[in-house]
Protein backbone atom coordinates (compact mmCIF):
# COMPACT_ATOMS: atom_id res chain seq x y z
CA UNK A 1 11.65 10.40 1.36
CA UNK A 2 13.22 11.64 -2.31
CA UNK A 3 15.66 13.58 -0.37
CA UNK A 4 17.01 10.16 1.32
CA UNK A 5 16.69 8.56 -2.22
CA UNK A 6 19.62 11.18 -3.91
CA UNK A 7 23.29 9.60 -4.30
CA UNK A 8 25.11 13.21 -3.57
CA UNK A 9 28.26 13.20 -5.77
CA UNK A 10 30.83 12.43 -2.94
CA UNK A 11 28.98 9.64 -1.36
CA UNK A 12 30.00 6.51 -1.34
CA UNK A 13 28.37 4.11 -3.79
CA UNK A 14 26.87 0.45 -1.92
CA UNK A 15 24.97 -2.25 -2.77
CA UNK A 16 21.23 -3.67 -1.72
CA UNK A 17 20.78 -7.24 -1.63
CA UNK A 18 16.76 -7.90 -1.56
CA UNK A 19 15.97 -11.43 -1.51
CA UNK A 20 12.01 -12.64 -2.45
CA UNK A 21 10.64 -15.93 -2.24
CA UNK A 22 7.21 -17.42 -1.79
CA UNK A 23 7.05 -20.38 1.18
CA UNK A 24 3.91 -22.68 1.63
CA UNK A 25 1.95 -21.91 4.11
CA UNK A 26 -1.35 -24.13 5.85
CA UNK A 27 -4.56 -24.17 4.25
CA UNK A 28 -6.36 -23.11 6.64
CA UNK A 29 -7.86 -19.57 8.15
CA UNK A 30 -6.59 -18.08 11.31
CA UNK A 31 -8.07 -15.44 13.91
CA UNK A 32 -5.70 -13.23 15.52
CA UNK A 33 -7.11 -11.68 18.70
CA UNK A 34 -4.75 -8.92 18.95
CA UNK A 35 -6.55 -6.96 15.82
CA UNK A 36 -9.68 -9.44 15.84
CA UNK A 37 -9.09 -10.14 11.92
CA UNK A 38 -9.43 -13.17 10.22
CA UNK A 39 -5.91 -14.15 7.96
CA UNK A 40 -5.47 -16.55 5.73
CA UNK A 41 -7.29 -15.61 2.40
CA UNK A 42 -5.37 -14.96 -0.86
CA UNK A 43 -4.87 -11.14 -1.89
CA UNK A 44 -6.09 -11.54 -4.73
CA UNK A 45 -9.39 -11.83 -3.25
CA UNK A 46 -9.13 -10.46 0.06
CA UNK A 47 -9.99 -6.94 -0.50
CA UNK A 48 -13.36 -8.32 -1.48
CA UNK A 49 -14.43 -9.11 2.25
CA UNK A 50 -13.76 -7.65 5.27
CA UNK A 51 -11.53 -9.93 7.30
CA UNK A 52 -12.77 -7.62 10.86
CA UNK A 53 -14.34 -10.54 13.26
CA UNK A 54 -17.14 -8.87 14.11
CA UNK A 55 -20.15 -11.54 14.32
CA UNK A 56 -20.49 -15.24 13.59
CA UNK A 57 -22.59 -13.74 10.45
CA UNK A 58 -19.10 -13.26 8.89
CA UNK A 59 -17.88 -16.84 9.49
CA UNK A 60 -20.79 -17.90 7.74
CA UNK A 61 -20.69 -15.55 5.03
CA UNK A 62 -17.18 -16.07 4.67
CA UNK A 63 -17.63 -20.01 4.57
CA UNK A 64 -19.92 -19.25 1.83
CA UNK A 65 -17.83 -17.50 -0.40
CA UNK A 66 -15.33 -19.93 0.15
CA UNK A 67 -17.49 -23.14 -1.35
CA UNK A 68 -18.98 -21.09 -4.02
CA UNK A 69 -15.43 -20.77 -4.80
CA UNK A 70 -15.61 -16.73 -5.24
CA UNK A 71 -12.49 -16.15 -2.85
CA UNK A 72 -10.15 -18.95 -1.56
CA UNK A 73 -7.78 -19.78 0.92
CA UNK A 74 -3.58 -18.84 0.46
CA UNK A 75 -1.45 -21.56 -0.01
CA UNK A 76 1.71 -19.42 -0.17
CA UNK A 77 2.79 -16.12 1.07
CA UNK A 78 5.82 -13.85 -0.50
CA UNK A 79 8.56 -13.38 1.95
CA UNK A 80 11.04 -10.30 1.19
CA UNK A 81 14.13 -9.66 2.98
């Protein structure tokens, strides 16, 4: 990767454009079947359960940490392009 990072002398010089913004998103939690994980919580919080669907047990320990208000739902995600 470093090696593809290096400006050799005799290269031409360019520009990058990287545009960021954050967009709204639903309040709301979403299952996707394809890796059976649950999306939708902030990352702030996020790494603090594991979002693997693997029982209705984590639905309801999820919904618990949700009212207790120790991890909550995203409102808006960061979009880079």
């Amino acid at each position: 990767m470093k090696e593809n990072l290096k400006c050799r002398p005799d290269s031409a010089k360019g520009i990058i454009s990287l545009k960021m913004d954050e967009i709204a998103s639903e309040d709301r939690l979403r299952w996707n079947k394809n890796d059976n994980k649950i999306y939708g919580i902030c990352y702030q919080h996020g790494y603090s359960f594991p979002m693997d669907f693997e029982s209705m047990d984590n639905l309801y320990q999820l919904r618990e940490l949700l009212e207790s208000g120790s991890i909550h739902r995203t409102k808006e995600n960061l979009v880079v392009a």
